[in-house]
N, C-alpha and C. Protein backbone atom coordinates (compact mmCIF):
# COMPACT_ATOMS: atom_id res chain seq x y z
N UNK A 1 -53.30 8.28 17.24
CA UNK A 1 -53.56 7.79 15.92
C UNK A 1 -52.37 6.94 15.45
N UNK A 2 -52.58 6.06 15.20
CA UNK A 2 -51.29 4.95 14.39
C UNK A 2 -51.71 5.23 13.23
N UNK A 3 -50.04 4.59 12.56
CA UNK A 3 -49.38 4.79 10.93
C UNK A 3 -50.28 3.80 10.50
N UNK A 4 -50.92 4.24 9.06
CA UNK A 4 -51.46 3.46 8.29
C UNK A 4 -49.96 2.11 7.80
N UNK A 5 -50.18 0.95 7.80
CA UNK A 5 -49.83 0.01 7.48
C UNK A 5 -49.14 0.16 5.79
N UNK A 6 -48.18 -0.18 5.68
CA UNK A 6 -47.58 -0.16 4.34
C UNK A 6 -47.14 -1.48 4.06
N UNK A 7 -46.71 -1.25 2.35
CA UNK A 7 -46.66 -2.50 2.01
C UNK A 7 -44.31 -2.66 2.16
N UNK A 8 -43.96 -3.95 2.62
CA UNK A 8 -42.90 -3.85 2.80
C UNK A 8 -41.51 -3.45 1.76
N UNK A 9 -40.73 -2.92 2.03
CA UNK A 9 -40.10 -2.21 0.85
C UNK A 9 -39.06 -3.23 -0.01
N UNK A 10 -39.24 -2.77 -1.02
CA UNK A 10 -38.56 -3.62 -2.02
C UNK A 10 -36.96 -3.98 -1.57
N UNK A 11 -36.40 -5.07 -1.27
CA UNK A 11 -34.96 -5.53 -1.54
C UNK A 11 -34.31 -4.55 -2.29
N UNK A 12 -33.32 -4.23 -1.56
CA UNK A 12 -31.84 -3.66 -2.62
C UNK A 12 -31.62 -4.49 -3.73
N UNK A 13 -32.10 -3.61 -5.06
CA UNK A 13 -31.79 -4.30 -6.14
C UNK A 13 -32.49 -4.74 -7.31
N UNK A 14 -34.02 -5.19 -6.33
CA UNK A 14 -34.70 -5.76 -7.24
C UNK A 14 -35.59 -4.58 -7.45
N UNK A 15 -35.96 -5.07 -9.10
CA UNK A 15 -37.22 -3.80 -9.58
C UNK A 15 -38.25 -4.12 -8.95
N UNK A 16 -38.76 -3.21 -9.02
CA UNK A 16 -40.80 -3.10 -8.20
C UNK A 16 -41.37 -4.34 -9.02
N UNK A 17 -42.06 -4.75 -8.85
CA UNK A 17 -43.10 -5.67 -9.82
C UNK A 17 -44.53 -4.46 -10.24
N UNK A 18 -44.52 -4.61 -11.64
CA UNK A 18 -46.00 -4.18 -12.61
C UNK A 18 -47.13 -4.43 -11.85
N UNK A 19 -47.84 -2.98 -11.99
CA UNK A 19 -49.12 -3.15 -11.41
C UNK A 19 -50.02 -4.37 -11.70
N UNK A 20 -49.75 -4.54 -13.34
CA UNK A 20 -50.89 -5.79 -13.31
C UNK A 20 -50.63 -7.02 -13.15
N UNK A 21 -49.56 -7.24 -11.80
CA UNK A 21 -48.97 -8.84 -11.53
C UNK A 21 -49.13 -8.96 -9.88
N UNK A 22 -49.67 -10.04 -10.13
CA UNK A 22 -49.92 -10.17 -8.56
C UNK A 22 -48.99 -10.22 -7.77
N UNK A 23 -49.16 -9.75 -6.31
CA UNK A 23 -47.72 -9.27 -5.70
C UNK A 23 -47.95 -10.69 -4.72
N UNK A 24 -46.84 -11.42 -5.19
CA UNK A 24 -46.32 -12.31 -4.12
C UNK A 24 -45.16 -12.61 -3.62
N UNK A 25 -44.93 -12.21 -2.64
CA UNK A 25 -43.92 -11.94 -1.57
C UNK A 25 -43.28 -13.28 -1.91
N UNK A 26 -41.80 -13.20 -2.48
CA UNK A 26 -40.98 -14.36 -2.19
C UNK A 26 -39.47 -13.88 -1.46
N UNK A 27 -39.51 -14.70 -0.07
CA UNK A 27 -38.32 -13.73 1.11
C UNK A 27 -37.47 -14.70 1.23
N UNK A 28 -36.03 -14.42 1.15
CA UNK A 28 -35.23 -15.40 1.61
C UNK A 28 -34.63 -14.95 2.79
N UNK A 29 -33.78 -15.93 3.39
CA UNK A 29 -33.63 -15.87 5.23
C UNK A 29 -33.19 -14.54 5.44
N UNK A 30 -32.60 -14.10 4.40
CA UNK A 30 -31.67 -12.59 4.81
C UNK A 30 -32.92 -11.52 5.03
N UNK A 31 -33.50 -11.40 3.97
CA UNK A 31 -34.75 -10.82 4.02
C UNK A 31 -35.83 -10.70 4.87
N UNK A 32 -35.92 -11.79 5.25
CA UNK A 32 -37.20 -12.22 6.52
C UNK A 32 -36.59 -12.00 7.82
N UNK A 33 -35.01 -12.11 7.85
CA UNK A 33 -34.68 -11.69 9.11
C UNK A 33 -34.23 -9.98 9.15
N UNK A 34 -34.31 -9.72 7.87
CA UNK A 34 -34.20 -7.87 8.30
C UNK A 34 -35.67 -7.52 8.04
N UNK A 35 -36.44 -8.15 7.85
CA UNK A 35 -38.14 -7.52 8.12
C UNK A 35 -38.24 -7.67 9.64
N UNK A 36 -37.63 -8.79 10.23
CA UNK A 36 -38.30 -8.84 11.53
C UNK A 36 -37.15 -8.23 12.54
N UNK A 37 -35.89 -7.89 11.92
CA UNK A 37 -34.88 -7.01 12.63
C UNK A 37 -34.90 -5.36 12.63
N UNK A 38 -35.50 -5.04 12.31
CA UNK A 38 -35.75 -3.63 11.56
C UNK A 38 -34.22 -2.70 11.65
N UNK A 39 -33.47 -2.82 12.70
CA UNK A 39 -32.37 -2.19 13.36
C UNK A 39 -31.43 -2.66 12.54
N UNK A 40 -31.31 -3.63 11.86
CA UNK A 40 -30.34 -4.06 10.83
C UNK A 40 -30.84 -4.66 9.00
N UNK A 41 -31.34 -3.30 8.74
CA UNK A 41 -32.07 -3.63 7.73
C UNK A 41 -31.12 -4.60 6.42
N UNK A 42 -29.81 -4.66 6.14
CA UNK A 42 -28.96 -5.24 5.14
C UNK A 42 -28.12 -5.96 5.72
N UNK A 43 -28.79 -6.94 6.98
CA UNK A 43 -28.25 -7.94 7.31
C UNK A 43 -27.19 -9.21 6.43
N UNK A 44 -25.94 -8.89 6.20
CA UNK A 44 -24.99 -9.65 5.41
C UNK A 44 -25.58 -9.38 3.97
N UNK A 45 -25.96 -8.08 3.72
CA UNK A 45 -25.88 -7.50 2.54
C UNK A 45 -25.03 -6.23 2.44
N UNK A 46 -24.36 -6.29 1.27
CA UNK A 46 -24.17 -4.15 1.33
C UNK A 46 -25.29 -3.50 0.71
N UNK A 47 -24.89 -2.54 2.07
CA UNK A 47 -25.87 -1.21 2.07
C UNK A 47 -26.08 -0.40 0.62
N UNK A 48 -26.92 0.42 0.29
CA UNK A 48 -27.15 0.35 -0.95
C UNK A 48 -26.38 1.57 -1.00
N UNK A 49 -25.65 2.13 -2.40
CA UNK A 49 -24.61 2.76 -2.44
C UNK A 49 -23.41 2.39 -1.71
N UNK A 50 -23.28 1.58 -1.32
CA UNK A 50 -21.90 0.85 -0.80
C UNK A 50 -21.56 0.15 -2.00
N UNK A 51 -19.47 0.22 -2.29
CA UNK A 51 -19.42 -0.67 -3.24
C UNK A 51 -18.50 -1.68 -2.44
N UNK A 52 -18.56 -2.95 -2.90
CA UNK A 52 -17.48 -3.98 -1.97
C UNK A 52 -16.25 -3.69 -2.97
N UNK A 53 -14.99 -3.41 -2.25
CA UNK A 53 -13.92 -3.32 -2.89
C UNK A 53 -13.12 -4.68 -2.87
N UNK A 54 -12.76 -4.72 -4.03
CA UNK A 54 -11.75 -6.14 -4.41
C UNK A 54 -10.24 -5.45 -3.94
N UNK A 55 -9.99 -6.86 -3.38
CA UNK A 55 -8.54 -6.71 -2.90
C UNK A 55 -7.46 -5.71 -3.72
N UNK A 56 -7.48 -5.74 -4.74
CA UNK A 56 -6.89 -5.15 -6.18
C UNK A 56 -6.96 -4.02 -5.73
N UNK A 57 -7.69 -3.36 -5.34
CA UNK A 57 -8.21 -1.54 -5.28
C UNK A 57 -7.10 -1.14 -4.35
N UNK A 58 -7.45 -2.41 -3.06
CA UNK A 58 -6.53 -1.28 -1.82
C UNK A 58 -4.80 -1.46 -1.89
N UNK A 59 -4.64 -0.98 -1.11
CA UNK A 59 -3.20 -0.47 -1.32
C UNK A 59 -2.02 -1.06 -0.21
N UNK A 60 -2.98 -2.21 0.09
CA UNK A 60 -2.07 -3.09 0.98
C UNK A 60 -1.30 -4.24 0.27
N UNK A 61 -1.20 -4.71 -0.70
CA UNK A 61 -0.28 -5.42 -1.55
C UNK A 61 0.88 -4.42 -2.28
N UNK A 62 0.40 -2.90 -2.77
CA UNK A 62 1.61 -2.63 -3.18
C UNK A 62 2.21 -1.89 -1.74
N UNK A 63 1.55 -1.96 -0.75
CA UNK A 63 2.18 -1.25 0.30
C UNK A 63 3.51 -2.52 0.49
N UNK A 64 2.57 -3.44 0.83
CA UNK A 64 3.81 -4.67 1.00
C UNK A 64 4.83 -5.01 -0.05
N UNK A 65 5.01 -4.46 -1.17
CA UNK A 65 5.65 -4.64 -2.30
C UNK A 65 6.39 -3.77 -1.88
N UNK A 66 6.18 -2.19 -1.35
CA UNK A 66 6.95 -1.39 -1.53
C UNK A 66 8.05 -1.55 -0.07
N UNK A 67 7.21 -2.39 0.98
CA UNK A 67 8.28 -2.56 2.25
C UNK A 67 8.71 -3.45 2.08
N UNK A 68 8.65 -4.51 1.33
CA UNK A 68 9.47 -5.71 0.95
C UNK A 68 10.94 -4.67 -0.02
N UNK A 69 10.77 -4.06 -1.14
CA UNK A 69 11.92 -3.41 -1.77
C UNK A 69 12.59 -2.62 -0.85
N UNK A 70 11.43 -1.91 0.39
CA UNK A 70 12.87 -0.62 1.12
C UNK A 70 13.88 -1.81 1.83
N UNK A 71 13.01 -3.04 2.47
CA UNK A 71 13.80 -3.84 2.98
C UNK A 71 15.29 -4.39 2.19
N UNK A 72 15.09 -4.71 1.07
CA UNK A 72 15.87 -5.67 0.02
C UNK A 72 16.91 -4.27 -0.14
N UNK A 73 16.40 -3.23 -0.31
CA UNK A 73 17.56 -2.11 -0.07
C UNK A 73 18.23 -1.91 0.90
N UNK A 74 17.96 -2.17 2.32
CA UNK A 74 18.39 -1.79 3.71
C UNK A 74 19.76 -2.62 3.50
N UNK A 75 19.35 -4.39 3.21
CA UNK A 75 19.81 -5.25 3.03
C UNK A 75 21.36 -5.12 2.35
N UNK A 76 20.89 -4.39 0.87
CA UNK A 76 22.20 -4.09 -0.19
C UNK A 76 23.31 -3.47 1.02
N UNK A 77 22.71 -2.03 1.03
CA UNK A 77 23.37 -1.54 1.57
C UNK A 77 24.06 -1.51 2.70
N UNK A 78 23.42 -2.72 3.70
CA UNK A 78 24.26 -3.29 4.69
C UNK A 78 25.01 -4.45 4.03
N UNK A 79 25.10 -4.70 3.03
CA UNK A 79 25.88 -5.63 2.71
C UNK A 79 27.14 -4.85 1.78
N UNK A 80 27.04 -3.86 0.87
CA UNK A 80 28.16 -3.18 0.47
C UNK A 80 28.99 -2.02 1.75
N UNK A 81 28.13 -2.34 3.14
CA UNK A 81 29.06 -1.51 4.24
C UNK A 81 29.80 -2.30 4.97
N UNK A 82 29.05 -3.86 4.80
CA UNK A 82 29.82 -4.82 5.54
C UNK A 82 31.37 -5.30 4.83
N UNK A 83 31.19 -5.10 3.12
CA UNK A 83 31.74 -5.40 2.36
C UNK A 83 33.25 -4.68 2.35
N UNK A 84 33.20 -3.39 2.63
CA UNK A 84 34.19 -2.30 2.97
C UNK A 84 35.28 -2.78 2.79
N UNK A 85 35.44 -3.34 4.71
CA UNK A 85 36.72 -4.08 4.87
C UNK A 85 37.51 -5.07 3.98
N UNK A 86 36.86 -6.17 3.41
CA UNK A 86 36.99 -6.47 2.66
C UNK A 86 37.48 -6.57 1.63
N UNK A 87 36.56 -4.97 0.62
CA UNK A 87 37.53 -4.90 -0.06
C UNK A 87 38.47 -3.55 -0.41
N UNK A 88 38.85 -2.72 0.67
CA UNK A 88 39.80 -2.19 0.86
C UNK A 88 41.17 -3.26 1.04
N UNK A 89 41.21 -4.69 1.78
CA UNK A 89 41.97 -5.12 1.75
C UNK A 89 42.40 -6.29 0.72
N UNK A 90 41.43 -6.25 -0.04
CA UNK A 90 41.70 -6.92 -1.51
C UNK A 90 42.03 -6.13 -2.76
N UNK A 91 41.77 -4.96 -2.87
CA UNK A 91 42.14 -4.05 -3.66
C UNK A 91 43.20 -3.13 -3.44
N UNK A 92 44.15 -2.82 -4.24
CA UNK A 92 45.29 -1.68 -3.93
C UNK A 92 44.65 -0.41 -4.19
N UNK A 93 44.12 -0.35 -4.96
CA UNK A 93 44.21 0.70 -6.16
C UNK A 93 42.84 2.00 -5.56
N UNK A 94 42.73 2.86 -4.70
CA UNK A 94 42.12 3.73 -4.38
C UNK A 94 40.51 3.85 -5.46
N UNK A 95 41.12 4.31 -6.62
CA UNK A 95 39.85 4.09 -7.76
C UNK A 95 38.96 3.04 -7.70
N UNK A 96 39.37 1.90 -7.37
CA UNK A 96 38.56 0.82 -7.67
C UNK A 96 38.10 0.29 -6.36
N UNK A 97 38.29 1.06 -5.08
CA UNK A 97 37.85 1.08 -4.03
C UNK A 97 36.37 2.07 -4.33
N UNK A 98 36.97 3.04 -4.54
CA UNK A 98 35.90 4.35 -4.89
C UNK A 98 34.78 3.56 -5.85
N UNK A 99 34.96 2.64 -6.65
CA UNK A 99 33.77 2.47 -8.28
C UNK A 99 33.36 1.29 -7.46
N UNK A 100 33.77 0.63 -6.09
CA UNK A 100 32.70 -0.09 -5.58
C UNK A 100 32.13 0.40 -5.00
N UNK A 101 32.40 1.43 -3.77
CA UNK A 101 31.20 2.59 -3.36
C UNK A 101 29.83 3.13 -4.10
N UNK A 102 30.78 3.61 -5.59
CA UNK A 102 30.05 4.27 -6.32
C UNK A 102 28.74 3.24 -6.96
N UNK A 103 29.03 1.98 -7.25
CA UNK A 103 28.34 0.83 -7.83
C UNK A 103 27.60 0.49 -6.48
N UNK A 104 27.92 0.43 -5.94
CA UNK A 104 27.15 -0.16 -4.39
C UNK A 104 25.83 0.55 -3.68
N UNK A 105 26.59 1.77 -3.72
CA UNK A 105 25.44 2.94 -3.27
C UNK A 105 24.44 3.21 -4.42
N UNK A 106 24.81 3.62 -5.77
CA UNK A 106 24.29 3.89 -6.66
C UNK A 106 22.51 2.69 -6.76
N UNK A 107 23.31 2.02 -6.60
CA UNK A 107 22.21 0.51 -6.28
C UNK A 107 21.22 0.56 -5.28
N UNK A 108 21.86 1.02 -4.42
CA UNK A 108 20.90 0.61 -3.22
C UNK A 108 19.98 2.27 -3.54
N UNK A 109 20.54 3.44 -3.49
CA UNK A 109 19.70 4.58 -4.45
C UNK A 109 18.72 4.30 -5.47
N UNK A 110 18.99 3.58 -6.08
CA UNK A 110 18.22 3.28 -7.10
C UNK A 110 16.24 1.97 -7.03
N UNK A 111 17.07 1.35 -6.31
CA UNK A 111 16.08 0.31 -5.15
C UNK A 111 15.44 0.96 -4.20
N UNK A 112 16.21 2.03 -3.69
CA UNK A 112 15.31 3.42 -2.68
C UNK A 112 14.63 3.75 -3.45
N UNK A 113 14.75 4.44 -4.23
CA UNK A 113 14.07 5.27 -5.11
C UNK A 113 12.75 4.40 -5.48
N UNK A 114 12.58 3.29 -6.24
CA UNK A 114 11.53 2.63 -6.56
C UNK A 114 10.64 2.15 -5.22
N UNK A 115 11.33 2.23 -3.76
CA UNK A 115 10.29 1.61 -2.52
C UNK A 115 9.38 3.04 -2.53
N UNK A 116 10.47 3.85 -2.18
CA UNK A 116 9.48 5.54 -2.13
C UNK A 116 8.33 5.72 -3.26
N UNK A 117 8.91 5.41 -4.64
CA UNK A 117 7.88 4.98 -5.62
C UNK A 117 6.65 4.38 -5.23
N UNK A 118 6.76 3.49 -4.79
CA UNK A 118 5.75 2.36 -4.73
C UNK A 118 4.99 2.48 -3.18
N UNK A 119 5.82 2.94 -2.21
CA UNK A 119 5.56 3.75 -1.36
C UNK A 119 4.25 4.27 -1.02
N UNK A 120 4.84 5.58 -1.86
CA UNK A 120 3.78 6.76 -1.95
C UNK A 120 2.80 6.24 -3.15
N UNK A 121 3.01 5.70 -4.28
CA UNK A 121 1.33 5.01 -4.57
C UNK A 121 0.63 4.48 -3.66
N UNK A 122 0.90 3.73 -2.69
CA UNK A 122 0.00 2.97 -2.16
C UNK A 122 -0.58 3.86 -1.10
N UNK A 123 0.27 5.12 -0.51
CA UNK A 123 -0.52 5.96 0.58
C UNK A 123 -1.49 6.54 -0.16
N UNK A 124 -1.88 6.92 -1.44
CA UNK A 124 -2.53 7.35 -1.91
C UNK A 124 -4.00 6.54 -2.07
N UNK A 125 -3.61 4.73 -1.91
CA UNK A 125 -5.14 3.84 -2.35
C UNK A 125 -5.87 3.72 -1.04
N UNK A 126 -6.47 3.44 -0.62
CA UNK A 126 -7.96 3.03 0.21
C UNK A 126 -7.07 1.76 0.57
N UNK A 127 -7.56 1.36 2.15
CA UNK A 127 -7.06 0.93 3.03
C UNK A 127 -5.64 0.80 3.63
N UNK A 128 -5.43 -0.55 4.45
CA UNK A 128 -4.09 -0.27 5.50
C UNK A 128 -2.93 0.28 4.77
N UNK A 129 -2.27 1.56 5.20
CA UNK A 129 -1.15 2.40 4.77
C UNK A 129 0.24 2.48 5.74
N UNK A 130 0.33 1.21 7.03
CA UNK A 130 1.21 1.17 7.75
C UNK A 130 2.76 0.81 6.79
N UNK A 131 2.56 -0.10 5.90
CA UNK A 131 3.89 -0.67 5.62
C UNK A 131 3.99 0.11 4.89
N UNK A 132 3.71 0.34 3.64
CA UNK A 132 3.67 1.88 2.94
C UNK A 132 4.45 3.08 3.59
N UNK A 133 3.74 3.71 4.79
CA UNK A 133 4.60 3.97 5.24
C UNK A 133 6.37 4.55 5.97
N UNK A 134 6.16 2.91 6.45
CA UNK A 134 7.69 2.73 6.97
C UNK A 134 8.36 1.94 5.36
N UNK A 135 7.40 2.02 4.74
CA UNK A 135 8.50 1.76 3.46
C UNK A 135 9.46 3.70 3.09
N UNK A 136 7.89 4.36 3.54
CA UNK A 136 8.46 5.62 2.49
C UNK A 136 9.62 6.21 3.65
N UNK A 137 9.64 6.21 5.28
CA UNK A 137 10.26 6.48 5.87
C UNK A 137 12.18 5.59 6.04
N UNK A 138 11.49 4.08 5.68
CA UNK A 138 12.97 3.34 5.41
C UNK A 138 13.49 4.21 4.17
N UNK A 139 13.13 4.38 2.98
CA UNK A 139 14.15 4.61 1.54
C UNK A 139 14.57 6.09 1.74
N UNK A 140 13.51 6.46 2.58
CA UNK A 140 13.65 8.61 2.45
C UNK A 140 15.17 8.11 3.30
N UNK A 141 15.07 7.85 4.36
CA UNK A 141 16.54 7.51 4.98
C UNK A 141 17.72 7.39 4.47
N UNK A 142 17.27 6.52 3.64
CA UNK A 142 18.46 5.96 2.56
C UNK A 142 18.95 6.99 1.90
N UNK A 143 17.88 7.44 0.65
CA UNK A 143 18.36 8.10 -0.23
C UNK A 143 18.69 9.71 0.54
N UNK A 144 18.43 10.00 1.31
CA UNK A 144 19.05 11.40 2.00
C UNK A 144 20.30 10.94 2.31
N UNK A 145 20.84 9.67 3.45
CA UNK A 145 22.03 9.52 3.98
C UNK A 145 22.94 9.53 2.42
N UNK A 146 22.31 8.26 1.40
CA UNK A 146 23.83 8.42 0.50
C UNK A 146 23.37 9.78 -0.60
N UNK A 147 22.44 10.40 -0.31
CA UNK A 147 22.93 12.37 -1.07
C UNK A 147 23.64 12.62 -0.58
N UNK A 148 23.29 12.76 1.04
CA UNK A 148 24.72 13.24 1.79
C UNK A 148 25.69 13.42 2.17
N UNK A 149 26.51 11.83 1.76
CA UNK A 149 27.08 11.18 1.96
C UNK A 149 28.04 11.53 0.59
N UNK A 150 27.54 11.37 -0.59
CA UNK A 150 28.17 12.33 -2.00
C UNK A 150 28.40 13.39 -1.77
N UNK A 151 27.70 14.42 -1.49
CA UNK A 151 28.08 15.93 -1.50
C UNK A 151 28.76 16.10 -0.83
N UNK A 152 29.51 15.27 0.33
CA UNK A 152 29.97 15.71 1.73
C UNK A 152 31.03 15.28 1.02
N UNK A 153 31.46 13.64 0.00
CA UNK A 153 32.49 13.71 -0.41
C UNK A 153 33.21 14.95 -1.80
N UNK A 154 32.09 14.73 -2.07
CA UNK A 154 32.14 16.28 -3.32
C UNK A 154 33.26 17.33 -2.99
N UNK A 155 32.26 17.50 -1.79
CA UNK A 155 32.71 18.86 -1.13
C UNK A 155 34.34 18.30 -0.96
N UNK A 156 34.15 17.61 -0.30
CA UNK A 156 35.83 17.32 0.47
C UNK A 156 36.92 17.09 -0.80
N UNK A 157 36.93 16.73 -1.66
CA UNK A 157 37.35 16.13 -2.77
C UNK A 157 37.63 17.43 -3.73
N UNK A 158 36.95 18.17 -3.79
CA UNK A 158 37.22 20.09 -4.45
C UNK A 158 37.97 20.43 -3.32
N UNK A 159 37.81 20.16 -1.97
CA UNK A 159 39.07 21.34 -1.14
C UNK A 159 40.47 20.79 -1.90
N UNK A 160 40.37 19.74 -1.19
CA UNK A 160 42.00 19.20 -1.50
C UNK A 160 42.65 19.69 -2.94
């Protein structure tokens, strides 16, 4: 026994047409080629309950925002380590060796702090989460080495 014949199903989207209007089929190419595709019924349409997400939603611009800042931090801070020499030998004065450390690091901490920020928002949005990431793994670096890097002088600085 074969299926009684039906009438073809309405397009995603559009309302049914009123019983008392004559039903005339108007198909455009997308349409006529998923009537005669059956296997791909929303041929270069979305599927119904699918929503198309705008670039805005996913989390690959602030991912890149946030590995562009761990970068611009890596940066500081190789530049106030390169700086050292420098100015240990332009400065006498121990203190004012120390308040460029303190100004230097404090900075690049602070620029950590906002990549990890921005970071971890973006692991949280819908789509690519690679730079995101190695953003949150570049600043976690950071900001652990110069904690550590304080307390260790802390510490040393109370013995004496």
């Amino acid at each position: 026994m074969s299926e009684p014949q039906q009438p073809p199903a309405q397009p995603y989207g559009t309302p049914p047409q009123g019983q008392g209007q004559p039903a005339s089929p108007q198909y455009s190419a997308q349409q006529y080629s998923a009537q005669q595709n059956p296997a791909q019924p929303y041929a270069g349409q979305p599927y119904p309950g699918s929503s198309s997400s705008s670039p805005a939603s996913t989390g690959a611009p602030l991912g890149r925002l946030a590995f562009i800042v761990a970068l611009g931090a890596l940066g500081i801070a190789l530049l106030v380590t390169i700086a050292y020499p420098v100015i240990i030998r332009t400065l006498a004065d121990p203190s004012s060796i120390g308040a460029f450390g303190a100004i230097g690091n404090g900075l690049v901490l602070i620029v950590a702090i906002v990549a990890l920020i921005l970071g971890l928002m973006s692991v949280r949005r819908p789509g690519q989460q690679v730079l995101a990431g190695i953003a949150i793994g570049i600043s976690a670096a950071q900001i652990t080495g110069i904690l550590v890097a304080w307390v260790s002088n802390l510490f040393y600085a109370l013995t004496y």
